[in-house]
Protein backbone atom coordinates (compact mmCIF):
# COMPACT_ATOMS: atom_id res chain seq x y z
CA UNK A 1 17.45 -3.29 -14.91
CA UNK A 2 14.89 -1.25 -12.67
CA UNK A 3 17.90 0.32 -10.02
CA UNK A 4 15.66 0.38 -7.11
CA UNK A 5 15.99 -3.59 -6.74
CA UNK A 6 14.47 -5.73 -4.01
CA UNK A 7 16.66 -8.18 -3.59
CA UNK A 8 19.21 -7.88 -0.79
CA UNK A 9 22.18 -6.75 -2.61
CA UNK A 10 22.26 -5.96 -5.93
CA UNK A 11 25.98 -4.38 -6.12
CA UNK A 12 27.24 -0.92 -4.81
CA UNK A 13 25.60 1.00 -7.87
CA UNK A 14 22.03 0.14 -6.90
CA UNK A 15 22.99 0.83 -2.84
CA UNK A 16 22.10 4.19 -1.10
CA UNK A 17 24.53 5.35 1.53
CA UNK A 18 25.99 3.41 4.74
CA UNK A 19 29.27 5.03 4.30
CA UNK A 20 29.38 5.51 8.30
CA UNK A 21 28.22 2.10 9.10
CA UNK A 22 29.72 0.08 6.25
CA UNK A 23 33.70 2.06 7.69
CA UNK A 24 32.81 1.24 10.75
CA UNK A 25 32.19 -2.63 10.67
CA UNK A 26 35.03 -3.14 8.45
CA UNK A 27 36.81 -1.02 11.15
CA UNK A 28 36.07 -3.29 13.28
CA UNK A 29 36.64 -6.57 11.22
CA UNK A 30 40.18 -5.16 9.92
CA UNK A 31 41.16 -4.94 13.51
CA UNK A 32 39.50 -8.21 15.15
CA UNK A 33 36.57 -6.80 16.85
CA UNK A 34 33.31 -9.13 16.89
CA UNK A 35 30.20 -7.12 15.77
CA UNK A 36 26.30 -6.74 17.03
CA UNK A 37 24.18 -5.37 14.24
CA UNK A 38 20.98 -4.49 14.98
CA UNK A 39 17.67 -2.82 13.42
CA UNK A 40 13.95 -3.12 12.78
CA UNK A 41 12.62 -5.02 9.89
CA UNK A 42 13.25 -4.00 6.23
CA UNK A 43 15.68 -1.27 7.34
CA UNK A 44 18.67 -3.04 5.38
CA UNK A 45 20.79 -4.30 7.78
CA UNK A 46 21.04 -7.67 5.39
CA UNK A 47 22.10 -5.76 2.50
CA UNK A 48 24.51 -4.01 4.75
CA UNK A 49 26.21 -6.76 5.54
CA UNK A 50 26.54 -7.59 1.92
CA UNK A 51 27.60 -4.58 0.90
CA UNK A 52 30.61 -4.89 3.38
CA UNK A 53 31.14 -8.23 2.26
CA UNK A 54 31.78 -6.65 -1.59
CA UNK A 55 34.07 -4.37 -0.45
CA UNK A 56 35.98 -6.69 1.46
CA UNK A 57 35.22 -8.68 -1.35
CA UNK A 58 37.98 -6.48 -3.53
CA UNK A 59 41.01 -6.78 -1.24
CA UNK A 60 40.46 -10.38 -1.98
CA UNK A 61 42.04 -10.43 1.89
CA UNK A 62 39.25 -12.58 4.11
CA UNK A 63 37.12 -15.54 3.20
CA UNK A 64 33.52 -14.45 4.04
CA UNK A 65 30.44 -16.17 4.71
CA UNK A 66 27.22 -15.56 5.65
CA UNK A 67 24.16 -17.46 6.58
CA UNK A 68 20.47 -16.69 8.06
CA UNK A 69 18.97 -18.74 11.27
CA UNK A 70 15.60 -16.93 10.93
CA UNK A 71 14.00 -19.98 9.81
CA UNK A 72 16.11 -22.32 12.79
CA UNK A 73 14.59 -23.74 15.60
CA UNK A 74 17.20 -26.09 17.55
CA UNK A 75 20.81 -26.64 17.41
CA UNK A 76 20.06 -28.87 14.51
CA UNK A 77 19.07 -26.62 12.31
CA UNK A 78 21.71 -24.28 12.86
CA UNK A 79 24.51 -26.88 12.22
CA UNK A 80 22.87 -27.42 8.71
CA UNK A 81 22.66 -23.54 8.09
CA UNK A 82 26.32 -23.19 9.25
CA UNK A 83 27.48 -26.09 7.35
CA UNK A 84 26.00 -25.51 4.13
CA UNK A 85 27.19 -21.82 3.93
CA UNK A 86 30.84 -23.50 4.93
CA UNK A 87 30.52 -26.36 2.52
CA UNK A 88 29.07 -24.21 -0.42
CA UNK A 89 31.77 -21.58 -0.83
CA UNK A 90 34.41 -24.10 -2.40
CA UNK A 91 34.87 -22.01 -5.63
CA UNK A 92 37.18 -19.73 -3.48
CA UNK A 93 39.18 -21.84 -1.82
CA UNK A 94 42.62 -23.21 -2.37
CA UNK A 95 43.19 -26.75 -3.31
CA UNK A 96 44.55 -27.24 0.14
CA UNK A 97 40.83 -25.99 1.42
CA UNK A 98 39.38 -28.03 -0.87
CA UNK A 99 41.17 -31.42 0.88
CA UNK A 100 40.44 -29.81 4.26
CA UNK A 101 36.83 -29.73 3.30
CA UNK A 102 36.57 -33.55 1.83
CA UNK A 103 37.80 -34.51 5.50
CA UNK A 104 35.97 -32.36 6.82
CA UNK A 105 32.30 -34.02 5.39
CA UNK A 106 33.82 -37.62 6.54
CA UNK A 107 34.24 -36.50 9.35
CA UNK A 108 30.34 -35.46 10.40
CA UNK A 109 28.96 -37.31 6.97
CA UNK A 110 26.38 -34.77 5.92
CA UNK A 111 23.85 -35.58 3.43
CA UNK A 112 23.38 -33.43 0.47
CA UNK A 113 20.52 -32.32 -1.48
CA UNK A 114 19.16 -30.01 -3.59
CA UNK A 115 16.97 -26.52 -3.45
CA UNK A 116 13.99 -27.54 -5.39
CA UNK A 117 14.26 -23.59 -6.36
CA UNK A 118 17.61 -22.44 -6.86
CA UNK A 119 19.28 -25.84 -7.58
CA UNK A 120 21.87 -24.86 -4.74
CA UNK A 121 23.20 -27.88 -2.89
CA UNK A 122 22.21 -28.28 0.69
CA UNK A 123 23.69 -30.04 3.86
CA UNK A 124 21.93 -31.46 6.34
CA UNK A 125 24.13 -33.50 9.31
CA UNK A 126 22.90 -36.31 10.63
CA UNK A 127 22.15 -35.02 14.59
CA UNK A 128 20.59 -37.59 16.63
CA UNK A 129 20.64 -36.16 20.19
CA UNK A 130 22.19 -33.48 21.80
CA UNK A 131 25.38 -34.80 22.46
CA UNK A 132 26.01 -35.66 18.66
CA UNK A 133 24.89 -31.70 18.16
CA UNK A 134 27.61 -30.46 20.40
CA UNK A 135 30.45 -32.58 19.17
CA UNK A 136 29.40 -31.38 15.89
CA UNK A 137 29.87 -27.61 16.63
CA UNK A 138 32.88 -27.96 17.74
CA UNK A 139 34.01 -29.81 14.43
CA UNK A 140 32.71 -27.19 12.50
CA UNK A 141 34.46 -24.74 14.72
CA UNK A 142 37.61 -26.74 14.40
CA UNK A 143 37.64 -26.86 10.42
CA UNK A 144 36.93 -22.98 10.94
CA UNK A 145 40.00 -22.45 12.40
CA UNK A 146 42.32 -24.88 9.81
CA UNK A 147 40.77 -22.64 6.99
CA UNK A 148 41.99 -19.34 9.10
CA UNK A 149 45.44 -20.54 8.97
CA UNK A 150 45.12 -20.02 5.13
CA UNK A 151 42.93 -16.36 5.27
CA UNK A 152 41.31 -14.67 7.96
CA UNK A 153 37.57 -15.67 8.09
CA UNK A 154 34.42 -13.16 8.36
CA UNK A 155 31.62 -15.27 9.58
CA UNK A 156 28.08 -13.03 9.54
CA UNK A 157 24.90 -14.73 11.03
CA UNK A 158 21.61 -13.18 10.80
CA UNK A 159 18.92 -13.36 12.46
CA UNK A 160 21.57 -14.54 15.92
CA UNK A 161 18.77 -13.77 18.12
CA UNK A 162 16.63 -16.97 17.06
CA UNK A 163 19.18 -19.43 19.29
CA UNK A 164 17.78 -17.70 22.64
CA UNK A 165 14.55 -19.86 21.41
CA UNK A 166 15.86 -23.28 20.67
CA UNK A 167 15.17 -26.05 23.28
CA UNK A 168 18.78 -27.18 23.79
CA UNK A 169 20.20 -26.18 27.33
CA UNK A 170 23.24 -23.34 27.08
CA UNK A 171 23.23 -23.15 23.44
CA UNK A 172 24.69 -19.52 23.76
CA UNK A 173 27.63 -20.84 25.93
CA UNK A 174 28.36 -23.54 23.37
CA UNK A 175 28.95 -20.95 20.81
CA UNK A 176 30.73 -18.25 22.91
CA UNK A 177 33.32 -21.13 24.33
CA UNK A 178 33.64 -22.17 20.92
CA UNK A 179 34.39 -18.63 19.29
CA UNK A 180 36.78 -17.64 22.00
CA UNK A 181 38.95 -20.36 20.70
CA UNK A 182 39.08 -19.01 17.24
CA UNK A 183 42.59 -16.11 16.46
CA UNK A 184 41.99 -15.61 12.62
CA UNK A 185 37.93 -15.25 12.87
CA UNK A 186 35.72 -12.75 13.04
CA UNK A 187 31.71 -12.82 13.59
CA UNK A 188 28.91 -10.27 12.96
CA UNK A 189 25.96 -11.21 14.69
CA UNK A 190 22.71 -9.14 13.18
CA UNK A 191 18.98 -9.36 14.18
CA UNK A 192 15.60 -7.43 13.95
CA UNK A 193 14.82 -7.50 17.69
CA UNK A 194 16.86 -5.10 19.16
CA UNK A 195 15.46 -5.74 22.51
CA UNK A 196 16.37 -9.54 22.67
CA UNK A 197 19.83 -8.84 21.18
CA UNK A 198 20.34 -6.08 23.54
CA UNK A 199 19.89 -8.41 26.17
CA UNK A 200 22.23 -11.06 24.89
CA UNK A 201 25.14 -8.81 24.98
CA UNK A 202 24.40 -6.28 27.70
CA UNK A 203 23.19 -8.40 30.45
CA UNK A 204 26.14 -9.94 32.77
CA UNK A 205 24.90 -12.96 33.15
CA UNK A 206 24.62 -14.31 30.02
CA UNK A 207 28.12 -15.77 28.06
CA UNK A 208 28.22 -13.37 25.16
CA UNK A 209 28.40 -9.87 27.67
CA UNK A 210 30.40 -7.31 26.31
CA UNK A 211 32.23 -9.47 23.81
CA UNK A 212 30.89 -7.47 20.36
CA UNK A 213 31.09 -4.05 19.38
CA UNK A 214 27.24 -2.74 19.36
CA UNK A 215 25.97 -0.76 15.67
CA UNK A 216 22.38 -0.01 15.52
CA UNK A 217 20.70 0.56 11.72
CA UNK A 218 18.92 4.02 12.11
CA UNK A 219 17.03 5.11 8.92
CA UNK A 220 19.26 6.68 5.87
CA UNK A 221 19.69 10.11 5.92
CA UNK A 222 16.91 12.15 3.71
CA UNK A 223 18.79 14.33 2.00
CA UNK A 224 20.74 11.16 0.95
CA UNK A 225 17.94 9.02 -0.19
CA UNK A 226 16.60 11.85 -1.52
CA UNK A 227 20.09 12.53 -4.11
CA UNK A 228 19.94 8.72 -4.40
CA UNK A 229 16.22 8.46 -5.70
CA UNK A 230 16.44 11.80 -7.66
CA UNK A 231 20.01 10.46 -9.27
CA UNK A 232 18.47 7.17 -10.30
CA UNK A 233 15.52 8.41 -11.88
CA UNK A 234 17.41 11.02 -13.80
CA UNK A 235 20.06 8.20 -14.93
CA UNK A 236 16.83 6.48 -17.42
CA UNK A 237 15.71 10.53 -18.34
CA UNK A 238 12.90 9.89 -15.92
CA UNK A 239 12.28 13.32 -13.69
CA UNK A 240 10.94 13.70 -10.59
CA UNK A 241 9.45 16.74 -8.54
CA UNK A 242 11.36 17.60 -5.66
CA UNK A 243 7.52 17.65 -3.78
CA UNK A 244 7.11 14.13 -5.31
CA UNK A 245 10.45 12.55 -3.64
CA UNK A 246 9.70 13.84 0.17
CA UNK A 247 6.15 12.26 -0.46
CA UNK A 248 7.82 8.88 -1.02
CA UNK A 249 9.90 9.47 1.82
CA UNK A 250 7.24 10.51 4.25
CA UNK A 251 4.65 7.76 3.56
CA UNK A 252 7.61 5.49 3.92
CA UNK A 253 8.89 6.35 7.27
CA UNK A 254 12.44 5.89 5.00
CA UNK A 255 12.39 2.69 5.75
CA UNK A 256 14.54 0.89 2.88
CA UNK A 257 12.81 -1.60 1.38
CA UNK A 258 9.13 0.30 1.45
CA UNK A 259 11.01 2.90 -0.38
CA UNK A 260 12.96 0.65 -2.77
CA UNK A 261 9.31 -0.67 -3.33
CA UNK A 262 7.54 2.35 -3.72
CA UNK A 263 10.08 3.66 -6.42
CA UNK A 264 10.69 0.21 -7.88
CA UNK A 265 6.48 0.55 -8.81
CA UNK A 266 7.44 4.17 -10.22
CA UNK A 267 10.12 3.44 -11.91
CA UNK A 268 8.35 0.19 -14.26
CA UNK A 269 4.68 2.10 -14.80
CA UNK A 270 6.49 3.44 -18.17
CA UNK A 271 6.21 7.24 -16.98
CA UNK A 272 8.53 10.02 -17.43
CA UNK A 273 7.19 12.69 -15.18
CA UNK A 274 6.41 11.63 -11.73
CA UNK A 275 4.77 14.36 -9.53
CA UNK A 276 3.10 14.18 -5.90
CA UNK A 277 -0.58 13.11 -7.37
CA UNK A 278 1.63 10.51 -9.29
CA UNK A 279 3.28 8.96 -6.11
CA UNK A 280 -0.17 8.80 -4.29
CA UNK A 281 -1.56 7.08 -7.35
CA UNK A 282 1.04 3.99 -7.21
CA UNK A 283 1.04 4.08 -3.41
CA UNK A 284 -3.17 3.84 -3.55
CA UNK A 285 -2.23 0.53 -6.11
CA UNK A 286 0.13 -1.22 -4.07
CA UNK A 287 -2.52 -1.00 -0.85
CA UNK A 288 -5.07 -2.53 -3.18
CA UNK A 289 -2.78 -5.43 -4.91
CA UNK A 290 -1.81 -6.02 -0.93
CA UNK A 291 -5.78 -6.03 0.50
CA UNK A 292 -6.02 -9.58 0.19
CA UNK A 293 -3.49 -10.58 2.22
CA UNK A 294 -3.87 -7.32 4.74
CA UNK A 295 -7.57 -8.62 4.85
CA UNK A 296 -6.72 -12.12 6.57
CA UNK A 297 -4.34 -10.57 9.06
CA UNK A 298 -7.27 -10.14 11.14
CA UNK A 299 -7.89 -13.88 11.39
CA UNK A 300 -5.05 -13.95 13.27
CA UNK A 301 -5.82 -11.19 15.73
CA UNK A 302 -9.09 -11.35 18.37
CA UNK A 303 -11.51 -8.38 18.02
CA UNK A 304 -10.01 -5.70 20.29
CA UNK A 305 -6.52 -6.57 19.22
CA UNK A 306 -7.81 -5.39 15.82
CA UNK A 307 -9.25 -2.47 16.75
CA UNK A 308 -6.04 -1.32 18.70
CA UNK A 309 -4.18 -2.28 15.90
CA UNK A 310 -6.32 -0.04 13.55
CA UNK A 311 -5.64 2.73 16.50
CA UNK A 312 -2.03 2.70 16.24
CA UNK A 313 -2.13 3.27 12.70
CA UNK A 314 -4.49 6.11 12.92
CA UNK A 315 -2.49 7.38 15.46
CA UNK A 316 1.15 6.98 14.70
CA UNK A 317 4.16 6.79 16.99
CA UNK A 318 1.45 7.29 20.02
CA UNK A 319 3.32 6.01 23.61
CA UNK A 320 -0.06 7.04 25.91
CA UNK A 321 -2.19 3.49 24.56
CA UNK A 322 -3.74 3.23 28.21
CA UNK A 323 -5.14 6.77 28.68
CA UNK A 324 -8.61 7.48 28.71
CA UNK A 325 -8.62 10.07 25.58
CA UNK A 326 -7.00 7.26 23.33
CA UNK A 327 -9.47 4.74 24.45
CA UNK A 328 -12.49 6.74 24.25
CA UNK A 329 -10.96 8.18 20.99
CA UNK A 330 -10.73 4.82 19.51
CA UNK A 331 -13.53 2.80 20.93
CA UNK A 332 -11.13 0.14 23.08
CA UNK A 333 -12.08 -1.60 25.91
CA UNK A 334 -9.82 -1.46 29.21
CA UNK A 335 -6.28 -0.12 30.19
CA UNK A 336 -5.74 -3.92 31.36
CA UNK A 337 -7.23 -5.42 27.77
CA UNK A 338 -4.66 -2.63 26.09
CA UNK A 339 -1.91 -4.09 27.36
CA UNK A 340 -2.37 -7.45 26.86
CA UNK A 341 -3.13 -6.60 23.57
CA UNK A 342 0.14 -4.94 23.15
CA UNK A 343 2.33 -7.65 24.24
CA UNK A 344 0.57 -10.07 21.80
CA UNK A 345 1.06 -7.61 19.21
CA UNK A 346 4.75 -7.27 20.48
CA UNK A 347 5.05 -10.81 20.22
CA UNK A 348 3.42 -11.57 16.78
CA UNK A 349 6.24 -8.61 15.42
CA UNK A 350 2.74 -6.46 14.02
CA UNK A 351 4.25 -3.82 16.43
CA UNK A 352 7.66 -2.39 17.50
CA UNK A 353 8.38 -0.31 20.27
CA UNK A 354 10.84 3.11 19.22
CA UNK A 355 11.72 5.31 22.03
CA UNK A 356 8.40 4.90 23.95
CA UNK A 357 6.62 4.74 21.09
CA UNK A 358 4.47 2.27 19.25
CA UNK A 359 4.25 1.77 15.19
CA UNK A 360 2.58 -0.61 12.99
CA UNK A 361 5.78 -2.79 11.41
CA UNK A 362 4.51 -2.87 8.14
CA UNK A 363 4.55 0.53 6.54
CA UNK A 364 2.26 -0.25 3.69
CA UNK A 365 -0.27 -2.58 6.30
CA UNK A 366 -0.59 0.54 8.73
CA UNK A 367 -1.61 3.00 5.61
CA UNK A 368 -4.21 0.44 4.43
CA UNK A 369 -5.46 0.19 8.20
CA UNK A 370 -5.86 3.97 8.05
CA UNK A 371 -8.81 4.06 5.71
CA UNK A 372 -10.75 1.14 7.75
């Protein structure tokens, strides 16, 4: 098996690190604390939560579950998320769980079908109107807390930040009433917009204020990716230059899965002596293999908004966009076209904002819009 895998969670063997963050959520999970975990895209904040779900996992001391709303839109489609990752984990229960969960599906009647893909069986609820979505929740929450009488329940939902964008009316005070009610049940909510999460938990008015500890997933550590790249390579007699692993981690920005990628691509070309010349060679590949699709990303953006998308590559981490030396540097048009630019840019998730300063999401897309 290649050990730099790109799936989510492979198993604590293939995972680098997170011995801060993985103590402290199941610090906070051991003693009943709610959870906001929060990071930019492809950091590993998913595979986080599954690696805290393993070692929970061994105590054999919490039923966990976990589902993503990324792909949600209403209340609807959250229901079916939430109710297929209940309705799904039967292997674990007791037979008493198992009885709780037959009346539990006559209860809301769910139809099931199948993942033309992975075969898994899927639940959708029959939700009508609002009303119908509501008095469904609060089922669900109800046979949440008959299955806590048995084991204490981890519940993680990705992606939380989605439900501030569905069309139902006080969806996040639904939720909140509904989870206050629950003794024996503990949530992590995780996201990739910091920003909108932020807000969800910080801001007063809203129901979820202060109710969650708050984590947010920095980079890992280089000297530890660097042991955990130089370890893994060495494990299959493979070596490595010292010069060869900062490379990866520079042109990566250590963000986890553009390295996992980067040294997955090492790791299967066969070699047995990777250098720094070596490193730029699969890195030059992958740009290629991705122009295609980098190519029709500019169908999607209007002239200047490629051009100051091209900028921010070139000039990485820049926080002065509306000044005349970047515009004159880079050809733009006005302070006032800038901006707009940036908030569509913002908005489409090309860019992210970090600490006044703005970056290309997509490690690999902003190095390919480098040699335009």
């Amino acid at each position: 098996m290649n050990p730099f895998t790109l799936k989510e969670y492979a198993g604590p063997e293939y995972f680098c690190d997170r011995k801060n963050e993985t103590d402290r959520i199941i610090n906070a999970i051991q003693n009943q604390r709610n959870l906001t975990l929060s990071s930019i895209r492809k950091m590993g904040k998913t595979g986080l939560i599954h690696h805290v779900f393993n070692q929970l996992n061994r105590a054999k001391e919490f039923d966990l579950v976990y589902f993503d709303i990324y792909h949600t839109s209403s209340l609807s489609g959250f229901i079916n998320k939430f109710g297929t990752s209940l309705l799904t984990e039967e292997e674990s229960f007791s037979e008493k769980l198992k009885r709780m969960i037959r009346n539990f599906i006559r209860s809301i009647r769910p139809t099931v079908t199948y993942d033309s893909f992975t075969g898994a069986p899927v639940f959708s609820f029959n939700i009508n109107n609002e009303s119908t979505g509501i008095r469904t929740i609060e089922e669900i929450f109800g046979f949440l807390e008959q299955r806590s009488h048995e084991n204490p329940v981890v519940i993680a939902i990705d992606e939380f930040q989605q439900i501030a964008n569905y069309p139902e009316n006080n969806i996040e005070a639904l939720l909140r009433t509904n989870i206050q009610r629950l003794l024996n049940v503990n949530f992590i909510f995780s996201g990739s917009d910091k920003q909108l999460l932020a807000s969800m938990f910080t801001d007063a008015k809203r129901p979820f204020y202060q109710s969650t500890e708050l984590l947010h997933l920095e980079e890992i550590p280089g000297d530890e990716y660097f042991k955990f790249i130089q370890t893994k390579f060495n494990e299959y007699s493979i070596s490595i230059d010292d010069e060869a692993i900062s490379e990866i981690l520079t042109i990566t920005r250590r963000h986890t899965y553009y390295v996992q990628y980067l040294c997955n691509k090492l790791f299967s070309s066969g070699t047995k002596s990777i250098d720094t010349e070596f490193v730029k060679q699969i890195y030059i590949t992958i740009l290629n293999e991705n122009e295609v699709y980098y190519s029709e990303y500019r169908d999607l953006l209007t002239p200047q908004q490629w051009k100051l998308l091209i900028a921010l590559s070139k000039d990485e981490g820049v926080s002065r966009v509306t000044t005349t030396e970047f515009i004159r540097k880079h050809n733009l048009s006005t302070a006032s076209t800038i901006r707009r630019g940036i908030k569509s840019l913002l908005d489409k998730k090309m860019i992210y904002k970090r600490d006044g300063k703005y970056f290309v999401y997509d490690v690999f897309f902003a190095k390919w819009l480098t040699r335009l």
